[in-house]
Protein backbone atom coordinates (compact mmCIF):
# COMPACT_ATOMS: atom_id res chain seq x y z
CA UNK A 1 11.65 -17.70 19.69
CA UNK A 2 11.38 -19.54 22.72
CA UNK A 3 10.17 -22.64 23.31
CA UNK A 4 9.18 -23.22 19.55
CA UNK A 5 6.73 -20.57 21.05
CA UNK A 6 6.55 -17.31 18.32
CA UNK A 7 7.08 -14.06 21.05
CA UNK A 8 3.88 -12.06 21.79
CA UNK A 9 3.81 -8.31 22.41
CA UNK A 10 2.72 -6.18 25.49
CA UNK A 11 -0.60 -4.34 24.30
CA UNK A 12 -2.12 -0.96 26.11
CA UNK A 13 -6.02 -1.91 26.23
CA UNK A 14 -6.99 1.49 25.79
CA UNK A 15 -4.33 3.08 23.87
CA UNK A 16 -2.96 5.41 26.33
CA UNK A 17 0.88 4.57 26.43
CA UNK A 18 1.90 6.23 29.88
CA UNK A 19 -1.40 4.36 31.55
CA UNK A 20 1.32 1.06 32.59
CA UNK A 21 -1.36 -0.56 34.95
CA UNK A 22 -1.44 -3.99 35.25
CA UNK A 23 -5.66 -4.02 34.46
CA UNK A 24 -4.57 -1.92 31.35
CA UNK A 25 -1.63 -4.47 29.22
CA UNK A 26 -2.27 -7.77 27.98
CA UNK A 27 -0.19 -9.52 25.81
CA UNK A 28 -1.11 -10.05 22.09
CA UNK A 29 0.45 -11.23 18.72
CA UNK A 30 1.69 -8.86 16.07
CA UNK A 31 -1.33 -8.70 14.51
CA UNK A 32 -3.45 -8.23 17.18
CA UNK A 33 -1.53 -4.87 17.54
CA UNK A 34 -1.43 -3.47 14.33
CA UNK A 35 -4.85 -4.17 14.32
CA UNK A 36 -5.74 -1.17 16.91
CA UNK A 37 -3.20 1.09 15.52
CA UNK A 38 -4.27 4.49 15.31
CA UNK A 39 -4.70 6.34 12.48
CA UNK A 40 -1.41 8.44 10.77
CA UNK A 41 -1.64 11.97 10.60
CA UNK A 42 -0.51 11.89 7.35
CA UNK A 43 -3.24 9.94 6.13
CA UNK A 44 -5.33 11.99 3.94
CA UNK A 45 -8.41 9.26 3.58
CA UNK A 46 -8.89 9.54 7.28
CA UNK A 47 -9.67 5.84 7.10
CA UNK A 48 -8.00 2.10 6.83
CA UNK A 49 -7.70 0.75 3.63
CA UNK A 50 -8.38 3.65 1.56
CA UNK A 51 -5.47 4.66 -0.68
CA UNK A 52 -4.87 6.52 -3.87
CA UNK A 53 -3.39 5.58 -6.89
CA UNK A 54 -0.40 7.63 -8.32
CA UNK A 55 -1.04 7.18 -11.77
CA UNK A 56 -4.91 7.46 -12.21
CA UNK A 57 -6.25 8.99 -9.00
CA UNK A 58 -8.31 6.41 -8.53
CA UNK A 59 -9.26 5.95 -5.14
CA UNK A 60 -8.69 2.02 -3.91
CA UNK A 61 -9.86 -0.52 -0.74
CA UNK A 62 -8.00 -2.94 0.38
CA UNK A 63 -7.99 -5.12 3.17
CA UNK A 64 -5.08 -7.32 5.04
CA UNK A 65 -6.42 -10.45 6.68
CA UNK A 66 -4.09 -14.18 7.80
CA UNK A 67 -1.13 -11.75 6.34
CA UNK A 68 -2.30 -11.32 2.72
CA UNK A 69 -3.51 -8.35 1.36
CA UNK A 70 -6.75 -8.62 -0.89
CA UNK A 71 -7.50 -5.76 -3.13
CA UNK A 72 -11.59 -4.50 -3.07
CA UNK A 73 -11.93 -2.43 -5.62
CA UNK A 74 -11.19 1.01 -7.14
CA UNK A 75 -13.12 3.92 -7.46
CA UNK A 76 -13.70 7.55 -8.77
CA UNK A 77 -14.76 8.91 -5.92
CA UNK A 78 -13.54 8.50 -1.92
CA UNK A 79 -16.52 8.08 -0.45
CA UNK A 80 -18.05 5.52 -2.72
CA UNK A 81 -14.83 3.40 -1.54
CA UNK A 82 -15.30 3.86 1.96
CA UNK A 83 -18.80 2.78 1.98
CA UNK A 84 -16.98 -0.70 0.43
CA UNK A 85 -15.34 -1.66 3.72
């Protein structure tokens, strides 16, 4: 930290990380850029928030917000928990 300030990071606005203009970075918090992540390629839900369970298949929502996670809900089917968020 400096300054009792907490650090902030360098963001690309529209995701393209080779694009270094000036117009295109802006500094945010952590958060901020987790927030536009993209998408892993190993996700299998194709969405954010949507997991499975291990143990029952059930498919779940959940949803991070200030830091905490808050659990949604669980379903039988994947589409009935996307429709939740």
């Amino acid at each position: 930290m400096y300054n009792d300030l907490s650090p902030q990071t360098i963001d690309h606005i529209n995701l393209i990380l080779d694009d270094n203009r000036i117009s295109n970075l802006r500094a945010v918090t952590g958060s901020d850029n987790i927030i536009k992540q993209r998408i892993r390629c190993d996700n299998k839900t194709r969405s954010k928030g949507i997991y499975q369970t291990k143990y029952n298949k059930k498919w779940c929502a959940a949803a991070c917000l200030n830091g905490k996670r808050y659990f949604l809900g669980s379903f039988l089917y994947e589409r009935r928990s996307c429709k939740f968020l």
